[in-house]
N, C-alpha and C. Protein backbone atom coordinates (compact mmCIF):
# COMPACT_ATOMS: atom_id res chain seq x y z
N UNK A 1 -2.12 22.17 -15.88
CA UNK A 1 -2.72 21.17 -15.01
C UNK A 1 -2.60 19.78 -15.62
N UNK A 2 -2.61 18.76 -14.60
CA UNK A 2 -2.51 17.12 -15.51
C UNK A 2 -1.44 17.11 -15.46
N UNK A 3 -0.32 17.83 -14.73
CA UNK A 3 1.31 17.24 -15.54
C UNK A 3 1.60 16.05 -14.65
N UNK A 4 3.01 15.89 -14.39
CA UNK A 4 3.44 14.77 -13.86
C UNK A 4 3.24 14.80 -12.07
N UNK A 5 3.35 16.15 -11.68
CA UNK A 5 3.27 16.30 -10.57
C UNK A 5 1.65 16.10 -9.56
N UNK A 6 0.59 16.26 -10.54
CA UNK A 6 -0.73 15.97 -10.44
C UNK A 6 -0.05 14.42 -10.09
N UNK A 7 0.32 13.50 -10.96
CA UNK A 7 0.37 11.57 -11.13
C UNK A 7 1.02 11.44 -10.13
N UNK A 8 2.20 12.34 -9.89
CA UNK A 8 2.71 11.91 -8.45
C UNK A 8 2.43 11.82 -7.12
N UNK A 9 1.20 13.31 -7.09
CA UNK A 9 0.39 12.91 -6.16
C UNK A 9 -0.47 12.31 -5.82
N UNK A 10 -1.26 12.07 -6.71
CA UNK A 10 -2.19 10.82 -6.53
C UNK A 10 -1.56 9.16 -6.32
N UNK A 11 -0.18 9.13 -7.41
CA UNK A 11 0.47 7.84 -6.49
C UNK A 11 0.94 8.05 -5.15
N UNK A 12 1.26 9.17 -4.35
CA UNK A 12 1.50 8.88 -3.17
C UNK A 12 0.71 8.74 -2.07
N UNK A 13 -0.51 9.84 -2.65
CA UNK A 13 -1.76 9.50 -1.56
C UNK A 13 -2.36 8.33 -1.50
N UNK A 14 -2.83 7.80 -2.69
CA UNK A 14 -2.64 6.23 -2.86
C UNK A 14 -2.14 5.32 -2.38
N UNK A 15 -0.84 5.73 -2.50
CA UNK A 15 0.11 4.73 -1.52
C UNK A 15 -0.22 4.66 -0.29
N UNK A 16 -0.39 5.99 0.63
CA UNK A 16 -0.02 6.47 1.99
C UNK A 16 -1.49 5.80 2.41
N UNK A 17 -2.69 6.07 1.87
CA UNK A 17 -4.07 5.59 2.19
C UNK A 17 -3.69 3.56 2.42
N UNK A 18 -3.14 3.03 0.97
CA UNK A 18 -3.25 1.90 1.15
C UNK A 18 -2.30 1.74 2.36
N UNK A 19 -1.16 2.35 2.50
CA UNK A 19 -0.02 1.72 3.39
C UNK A 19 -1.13 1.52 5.29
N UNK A 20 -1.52 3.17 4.94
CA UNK A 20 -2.30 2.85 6.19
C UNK A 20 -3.32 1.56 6.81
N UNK A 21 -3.95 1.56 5.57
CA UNK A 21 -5.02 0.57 5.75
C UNK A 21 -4.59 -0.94 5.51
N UNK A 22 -2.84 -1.26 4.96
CA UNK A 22 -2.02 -2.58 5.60
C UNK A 22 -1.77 -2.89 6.73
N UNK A 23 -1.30 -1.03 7.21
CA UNK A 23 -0.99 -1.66 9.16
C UNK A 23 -2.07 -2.04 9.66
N UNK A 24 -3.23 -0.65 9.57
CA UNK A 24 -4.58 -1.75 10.46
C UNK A 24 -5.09 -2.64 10.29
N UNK A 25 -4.63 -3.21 8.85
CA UNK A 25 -4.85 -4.95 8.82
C UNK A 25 -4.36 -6.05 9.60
N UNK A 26 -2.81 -5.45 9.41
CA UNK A 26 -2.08 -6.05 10.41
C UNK A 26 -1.95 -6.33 11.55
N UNK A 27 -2.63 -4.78 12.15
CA UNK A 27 -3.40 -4.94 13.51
C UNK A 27 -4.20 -5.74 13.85
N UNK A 28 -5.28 -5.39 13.40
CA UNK A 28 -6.18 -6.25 13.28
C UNK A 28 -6.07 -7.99 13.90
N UNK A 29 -4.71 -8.39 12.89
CA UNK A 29 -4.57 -9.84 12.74
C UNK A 29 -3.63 -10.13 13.99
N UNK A 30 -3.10 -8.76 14.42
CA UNK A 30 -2.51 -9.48 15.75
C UNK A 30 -2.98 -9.78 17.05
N UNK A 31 -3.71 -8.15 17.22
CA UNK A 31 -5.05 -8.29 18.13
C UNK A 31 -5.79 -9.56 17.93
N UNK A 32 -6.61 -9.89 16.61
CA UNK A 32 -6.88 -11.87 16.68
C UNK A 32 -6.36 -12.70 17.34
N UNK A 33 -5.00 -12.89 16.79
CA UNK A 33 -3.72 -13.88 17.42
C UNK A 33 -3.54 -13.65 18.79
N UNK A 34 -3.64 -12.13 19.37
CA UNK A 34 -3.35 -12.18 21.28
C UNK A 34 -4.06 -12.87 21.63
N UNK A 35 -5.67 -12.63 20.93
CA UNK A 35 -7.17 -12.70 21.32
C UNK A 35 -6.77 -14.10 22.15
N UNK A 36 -6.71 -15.04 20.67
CA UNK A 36 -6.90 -16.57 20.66
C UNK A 36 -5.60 -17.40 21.46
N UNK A 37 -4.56 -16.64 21.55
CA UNK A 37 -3.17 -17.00 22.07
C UNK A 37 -3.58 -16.78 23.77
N UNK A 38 -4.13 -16.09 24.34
CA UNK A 38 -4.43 -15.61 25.47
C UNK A 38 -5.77 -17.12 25.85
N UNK A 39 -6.29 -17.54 25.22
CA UNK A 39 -7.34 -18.15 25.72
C UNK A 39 -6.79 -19.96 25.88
N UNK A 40 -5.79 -19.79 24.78
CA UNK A 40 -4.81 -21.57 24.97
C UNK A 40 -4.63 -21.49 26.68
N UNK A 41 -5.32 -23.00 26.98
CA UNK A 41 -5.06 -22.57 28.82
C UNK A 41 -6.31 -22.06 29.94
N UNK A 42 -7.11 -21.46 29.17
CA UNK A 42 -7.91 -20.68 29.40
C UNK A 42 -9.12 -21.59 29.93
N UNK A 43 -9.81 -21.12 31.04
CA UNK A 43 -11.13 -22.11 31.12
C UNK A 43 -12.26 -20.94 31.35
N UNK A 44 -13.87 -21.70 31.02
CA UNK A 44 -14.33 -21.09 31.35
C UNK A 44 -15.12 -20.56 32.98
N UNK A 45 -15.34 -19.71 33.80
CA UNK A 45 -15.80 -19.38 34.80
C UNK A 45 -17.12 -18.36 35.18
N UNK A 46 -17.86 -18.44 36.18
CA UNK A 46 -18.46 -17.07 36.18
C UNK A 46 -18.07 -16.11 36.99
N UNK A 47 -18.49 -14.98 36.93
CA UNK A 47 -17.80 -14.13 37.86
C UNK A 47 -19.23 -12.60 37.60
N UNK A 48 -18.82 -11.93 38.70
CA UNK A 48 -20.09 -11.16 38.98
C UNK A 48 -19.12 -9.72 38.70
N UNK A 49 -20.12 -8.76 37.89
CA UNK A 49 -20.05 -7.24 37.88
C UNK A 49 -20.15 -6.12 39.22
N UNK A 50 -19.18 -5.70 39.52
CA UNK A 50 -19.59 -5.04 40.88
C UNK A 50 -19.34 -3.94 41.13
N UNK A 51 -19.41 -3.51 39.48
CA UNK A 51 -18.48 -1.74 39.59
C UNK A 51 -18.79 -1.39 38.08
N UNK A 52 -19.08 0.03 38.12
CA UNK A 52 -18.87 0.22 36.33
C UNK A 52 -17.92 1.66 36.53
N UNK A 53 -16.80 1.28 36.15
CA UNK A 53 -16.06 2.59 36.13
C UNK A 53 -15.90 3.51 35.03
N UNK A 54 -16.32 4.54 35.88
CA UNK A 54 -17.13 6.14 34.40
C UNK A 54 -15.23 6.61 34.07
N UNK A 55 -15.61 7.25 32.89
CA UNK A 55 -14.07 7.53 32.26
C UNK A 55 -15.18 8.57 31.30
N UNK A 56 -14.00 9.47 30.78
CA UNK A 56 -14.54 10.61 29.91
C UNK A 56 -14.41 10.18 28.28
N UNK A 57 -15.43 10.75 27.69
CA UNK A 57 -15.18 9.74 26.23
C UNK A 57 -14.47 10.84 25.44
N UNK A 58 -13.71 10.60 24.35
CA UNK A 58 -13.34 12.08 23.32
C UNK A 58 -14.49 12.90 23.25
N UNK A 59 -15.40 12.76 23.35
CA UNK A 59 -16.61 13.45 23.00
C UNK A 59 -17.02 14.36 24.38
N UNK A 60 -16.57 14.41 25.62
CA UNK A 60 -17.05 14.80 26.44
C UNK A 60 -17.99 14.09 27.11
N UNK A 61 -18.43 13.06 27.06
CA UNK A 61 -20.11 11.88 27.30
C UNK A 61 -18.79 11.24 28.02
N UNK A 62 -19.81 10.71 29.42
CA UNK A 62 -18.89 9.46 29.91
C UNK A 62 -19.44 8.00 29.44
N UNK A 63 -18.30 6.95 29.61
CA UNK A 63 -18.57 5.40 29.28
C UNK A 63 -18.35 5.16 30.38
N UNK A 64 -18.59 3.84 30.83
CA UNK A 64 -18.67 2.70 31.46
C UNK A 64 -17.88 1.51 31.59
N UNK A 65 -16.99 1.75 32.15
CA UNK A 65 -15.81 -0.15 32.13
C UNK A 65 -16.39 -1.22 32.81
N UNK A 66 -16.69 -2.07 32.85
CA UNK A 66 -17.84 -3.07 33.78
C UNK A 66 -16.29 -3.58 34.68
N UNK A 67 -16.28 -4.02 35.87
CA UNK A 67 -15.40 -4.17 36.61
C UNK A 67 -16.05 -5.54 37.56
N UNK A 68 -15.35 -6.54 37.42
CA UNK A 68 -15.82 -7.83 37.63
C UNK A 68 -14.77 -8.47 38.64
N UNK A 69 -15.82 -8.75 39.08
CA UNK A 69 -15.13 -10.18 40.64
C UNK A 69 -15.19 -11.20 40.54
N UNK A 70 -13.95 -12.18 40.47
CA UNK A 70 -14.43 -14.08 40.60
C UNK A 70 -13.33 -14.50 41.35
N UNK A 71 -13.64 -15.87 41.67
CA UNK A 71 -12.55 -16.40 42.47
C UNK A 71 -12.18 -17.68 41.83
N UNK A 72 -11.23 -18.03 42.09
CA UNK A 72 -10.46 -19.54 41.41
C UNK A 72 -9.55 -19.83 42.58
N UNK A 73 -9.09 -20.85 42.40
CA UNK A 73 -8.16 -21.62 43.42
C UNK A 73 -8.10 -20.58 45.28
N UNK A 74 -9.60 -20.86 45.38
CA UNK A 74 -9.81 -20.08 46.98
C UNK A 74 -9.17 -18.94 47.06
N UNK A 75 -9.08 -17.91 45.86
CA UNK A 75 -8.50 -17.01 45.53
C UNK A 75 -9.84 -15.56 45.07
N UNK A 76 -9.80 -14.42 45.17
CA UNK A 76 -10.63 -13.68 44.53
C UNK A 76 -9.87 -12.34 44.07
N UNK A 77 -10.41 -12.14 42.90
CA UNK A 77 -9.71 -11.45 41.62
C UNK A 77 -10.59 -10.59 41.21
N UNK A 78 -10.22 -9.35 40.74
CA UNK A 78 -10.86 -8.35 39.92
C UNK A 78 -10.25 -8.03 38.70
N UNK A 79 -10.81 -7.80 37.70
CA UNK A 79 -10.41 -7.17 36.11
C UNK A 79 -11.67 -6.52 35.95
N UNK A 80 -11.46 -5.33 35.05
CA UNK A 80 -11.67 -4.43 34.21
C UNK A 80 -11.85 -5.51 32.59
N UNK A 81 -12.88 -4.86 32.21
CA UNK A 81 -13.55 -4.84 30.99
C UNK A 81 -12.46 -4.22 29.95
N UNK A 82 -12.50 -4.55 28.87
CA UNK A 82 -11.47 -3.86 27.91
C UNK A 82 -12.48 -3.11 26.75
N UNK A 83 -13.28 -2.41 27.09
CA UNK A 83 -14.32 -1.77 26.14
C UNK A 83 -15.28 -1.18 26.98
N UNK A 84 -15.06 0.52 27.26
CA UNK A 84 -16.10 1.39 27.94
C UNK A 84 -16.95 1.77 26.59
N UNK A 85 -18.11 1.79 27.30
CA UNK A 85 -19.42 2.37 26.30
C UNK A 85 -20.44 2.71 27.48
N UNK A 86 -21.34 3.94 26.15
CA UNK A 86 -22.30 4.53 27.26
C UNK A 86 -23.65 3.94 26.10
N UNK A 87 -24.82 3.64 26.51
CA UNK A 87 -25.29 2.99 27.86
C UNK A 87 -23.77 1.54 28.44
N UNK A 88 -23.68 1.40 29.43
CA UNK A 88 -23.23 0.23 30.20
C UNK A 88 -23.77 -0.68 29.17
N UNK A 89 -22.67 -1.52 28.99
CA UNK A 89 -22.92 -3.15 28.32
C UNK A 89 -23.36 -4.01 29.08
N UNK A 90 -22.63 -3.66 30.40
CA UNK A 90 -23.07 -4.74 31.70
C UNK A 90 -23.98 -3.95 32.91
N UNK A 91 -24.83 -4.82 33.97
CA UNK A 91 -25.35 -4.05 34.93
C UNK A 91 -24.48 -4.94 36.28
N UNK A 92 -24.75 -4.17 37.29
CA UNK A 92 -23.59 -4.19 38.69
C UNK A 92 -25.06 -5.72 38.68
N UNK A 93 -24.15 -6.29 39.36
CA UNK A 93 -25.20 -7.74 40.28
C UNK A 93 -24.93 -8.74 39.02
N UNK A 94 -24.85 -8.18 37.49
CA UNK A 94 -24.75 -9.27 36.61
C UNK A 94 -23.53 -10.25 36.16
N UNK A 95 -24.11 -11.77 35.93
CA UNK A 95 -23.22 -12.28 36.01
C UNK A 95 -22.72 -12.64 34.52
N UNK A 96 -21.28 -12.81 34.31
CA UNK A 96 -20.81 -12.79 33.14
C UNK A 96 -19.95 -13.85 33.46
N UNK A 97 -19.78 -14.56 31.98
CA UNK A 97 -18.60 -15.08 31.41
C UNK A 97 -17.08 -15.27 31.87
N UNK A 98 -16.52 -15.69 31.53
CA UNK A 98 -15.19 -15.16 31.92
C UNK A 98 -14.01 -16.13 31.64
N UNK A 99 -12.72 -15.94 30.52
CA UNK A 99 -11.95 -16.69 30.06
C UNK A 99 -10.65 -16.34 30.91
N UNK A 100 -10.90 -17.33 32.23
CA UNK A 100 -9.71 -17.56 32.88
C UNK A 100 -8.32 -17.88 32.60
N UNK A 101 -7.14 -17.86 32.36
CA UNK A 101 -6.00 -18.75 32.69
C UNK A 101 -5.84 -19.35 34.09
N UNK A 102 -6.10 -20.26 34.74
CA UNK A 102 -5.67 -20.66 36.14
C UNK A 102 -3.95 -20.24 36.15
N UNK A 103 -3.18 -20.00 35.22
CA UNK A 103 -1.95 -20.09 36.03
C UNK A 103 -1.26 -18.70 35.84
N UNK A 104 -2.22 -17.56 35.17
CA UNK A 104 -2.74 -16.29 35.61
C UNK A 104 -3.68 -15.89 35.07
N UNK A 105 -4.65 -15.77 36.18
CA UNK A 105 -5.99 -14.89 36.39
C UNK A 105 -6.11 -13.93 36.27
N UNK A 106 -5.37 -13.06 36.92
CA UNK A 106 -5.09 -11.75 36.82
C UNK A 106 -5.55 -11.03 35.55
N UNK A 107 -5.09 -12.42 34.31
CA UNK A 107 -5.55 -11.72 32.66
C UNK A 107 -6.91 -12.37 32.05
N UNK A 108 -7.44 -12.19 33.29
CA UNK A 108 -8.94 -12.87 32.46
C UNK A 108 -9.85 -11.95 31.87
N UNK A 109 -10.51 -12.46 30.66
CA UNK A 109 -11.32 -11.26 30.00
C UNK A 109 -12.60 -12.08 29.76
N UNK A 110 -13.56 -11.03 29.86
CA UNK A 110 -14.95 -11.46 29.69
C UNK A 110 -15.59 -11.98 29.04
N UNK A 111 -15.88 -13.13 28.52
CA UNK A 111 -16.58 -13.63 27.22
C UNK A 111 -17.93 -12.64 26.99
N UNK A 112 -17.62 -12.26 25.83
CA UNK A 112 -18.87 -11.40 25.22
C UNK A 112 -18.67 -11.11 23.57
N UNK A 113 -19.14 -11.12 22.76
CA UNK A 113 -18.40 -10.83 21.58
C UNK A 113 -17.78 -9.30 21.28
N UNK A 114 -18.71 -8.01 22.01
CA UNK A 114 -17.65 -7.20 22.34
C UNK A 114 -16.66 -6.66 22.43
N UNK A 115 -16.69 -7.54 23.74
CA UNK A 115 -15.19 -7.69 24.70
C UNK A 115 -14.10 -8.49 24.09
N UNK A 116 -14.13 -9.18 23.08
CA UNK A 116 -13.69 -10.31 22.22
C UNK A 116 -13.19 -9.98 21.01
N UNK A 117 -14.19 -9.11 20.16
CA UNK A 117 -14.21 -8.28 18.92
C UNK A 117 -14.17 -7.54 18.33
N UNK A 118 -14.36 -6.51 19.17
CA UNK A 118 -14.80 -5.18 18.87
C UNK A 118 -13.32 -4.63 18.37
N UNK A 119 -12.34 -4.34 19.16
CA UNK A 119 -11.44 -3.86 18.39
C UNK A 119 -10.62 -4.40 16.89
N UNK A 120 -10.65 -5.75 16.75
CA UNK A 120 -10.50 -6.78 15.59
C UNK A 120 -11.70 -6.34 14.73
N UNK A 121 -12.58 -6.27 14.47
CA UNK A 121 -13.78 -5.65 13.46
C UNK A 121 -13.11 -4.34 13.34
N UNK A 122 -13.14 -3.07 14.47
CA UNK A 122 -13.07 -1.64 13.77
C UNK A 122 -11.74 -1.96 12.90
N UNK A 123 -10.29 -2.40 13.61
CA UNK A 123 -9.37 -2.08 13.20
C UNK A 123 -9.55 -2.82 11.47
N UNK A 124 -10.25 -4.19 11.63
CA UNK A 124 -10.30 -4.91 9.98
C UNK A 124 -10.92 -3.86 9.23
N UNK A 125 -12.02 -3.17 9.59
CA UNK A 125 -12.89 -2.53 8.96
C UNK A 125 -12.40 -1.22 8.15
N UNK A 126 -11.79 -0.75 8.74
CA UNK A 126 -10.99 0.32 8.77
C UNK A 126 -9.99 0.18 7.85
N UNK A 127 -9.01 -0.64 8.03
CA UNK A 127 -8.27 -1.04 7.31
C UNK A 127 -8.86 -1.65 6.13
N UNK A 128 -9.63 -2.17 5.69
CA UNK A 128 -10.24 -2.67 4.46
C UNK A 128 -10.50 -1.43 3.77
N UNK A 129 -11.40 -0.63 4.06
CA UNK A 129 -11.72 0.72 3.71
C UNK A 129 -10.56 1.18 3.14
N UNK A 130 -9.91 1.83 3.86
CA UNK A 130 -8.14 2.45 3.63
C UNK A 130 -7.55 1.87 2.33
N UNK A 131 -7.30 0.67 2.75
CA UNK A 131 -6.50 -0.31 1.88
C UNK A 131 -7.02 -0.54 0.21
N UNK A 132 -8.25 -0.51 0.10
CA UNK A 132 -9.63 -0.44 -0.98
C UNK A 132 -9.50 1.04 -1.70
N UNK A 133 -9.41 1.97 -1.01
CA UNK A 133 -9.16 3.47 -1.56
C UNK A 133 -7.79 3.27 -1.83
N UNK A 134 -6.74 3.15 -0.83
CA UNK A 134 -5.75 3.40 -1.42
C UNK A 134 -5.23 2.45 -3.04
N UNK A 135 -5.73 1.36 -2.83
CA UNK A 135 -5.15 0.37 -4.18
C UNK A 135 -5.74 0.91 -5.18
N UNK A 136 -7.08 1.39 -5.09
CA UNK A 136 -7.96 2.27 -6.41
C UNK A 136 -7.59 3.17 -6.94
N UNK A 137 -6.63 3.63 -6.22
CA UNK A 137 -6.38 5.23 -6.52
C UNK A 137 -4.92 5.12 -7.52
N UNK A 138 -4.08 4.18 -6.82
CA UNK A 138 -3.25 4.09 -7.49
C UNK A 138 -3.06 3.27 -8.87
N UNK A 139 -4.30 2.64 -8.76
CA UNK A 139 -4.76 0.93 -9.67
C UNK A 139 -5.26 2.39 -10.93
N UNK A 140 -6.23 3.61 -10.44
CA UNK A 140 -6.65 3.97 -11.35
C UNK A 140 -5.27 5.33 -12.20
N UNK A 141 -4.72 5.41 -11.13
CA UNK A 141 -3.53 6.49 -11.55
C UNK A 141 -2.65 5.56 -12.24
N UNK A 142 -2.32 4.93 -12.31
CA UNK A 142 -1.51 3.83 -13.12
C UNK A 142 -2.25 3.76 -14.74
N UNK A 143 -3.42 3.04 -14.86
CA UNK A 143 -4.25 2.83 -15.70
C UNK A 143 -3.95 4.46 -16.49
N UNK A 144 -4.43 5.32 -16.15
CA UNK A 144 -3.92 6.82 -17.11
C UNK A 144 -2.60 6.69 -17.54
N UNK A 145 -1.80 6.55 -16.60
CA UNK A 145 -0.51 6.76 -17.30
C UNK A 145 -0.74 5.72 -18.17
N UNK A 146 -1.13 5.10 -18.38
CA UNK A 146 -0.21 3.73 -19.65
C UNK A 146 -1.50 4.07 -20.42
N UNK A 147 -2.85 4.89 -20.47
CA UNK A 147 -3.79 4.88 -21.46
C UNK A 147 -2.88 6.00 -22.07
N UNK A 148 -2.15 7.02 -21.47
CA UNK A 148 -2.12 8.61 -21.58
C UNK A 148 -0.65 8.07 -22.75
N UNK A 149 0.24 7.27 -22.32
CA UNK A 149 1.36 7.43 -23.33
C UNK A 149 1.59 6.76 -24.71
């Protein structure tokens, strides 16, 4: 036990943990960049909840998509929420936020921090985690070899 093949695996799981937890960094930072790239243009509006559409969760439990109505240029538009959760985030009649493009609406998303964040936090989070194990592992498998020879 301890031979080389033990060091090799721990540098690769190491690796494979950190490699993982680079992409969902990376994610992370692009999802940001759509976030903020999507809103250049963007104004703000209100617009009313008039639907919560149930969907099945991995778990078997249903969530909630809040499904919203507004109008712009004597025009009226619906979008979907980009984040189902059970309880409902939103209630039907309520009025929300809403980061328009006038020169398409069609991609408007809800101001909420949420609706805004939520996937940029798990994916950073996640990836920090990952990325933190994986560099340790290899930071500490390294450190043996050069104490060990």
């Amino acid at each position: 036990m301890g031979g080389v093949n033990d060091k090799n695996f721990i540098a690769i799981f190491g690796g494979a943990f950190g490699g993982v937890g680079l992409l969902l960094l990376i994610g992370a930072i692009l999802v940001y960049s759509h976030t903020n790239k999507s809103r250049q243009g963007a104004i703000l509006i209100k617009g009313k909840v008039i639907g919560l559409s149930p969907s099945q969760s991995s778990k078997g439990g249903t969530t909630y998509t809040p499904k919203v109505e507004f109008q712009i240029n004597n025009q009226t538009f619906q979008i979907y929420g980009s984040v189902s959760s059970n309880p409902p985030a939103f209630d039907i009649d309520e009025e929300v936020e809403l980061f328009v493009n006038p020169k398409s609406p069609q991609t408007a998303s809800i101001n909420s921090f949420t609706e805004n964040w939520f996937v940029v936090l798990i994916l950073g989070f996640m990836g920090t985690i990952f990325a933190t194990i994986g560099i340790s592992v290899v930071w500490n498998a390294s450190r043996k070899k050069h104490v060990q020879q």
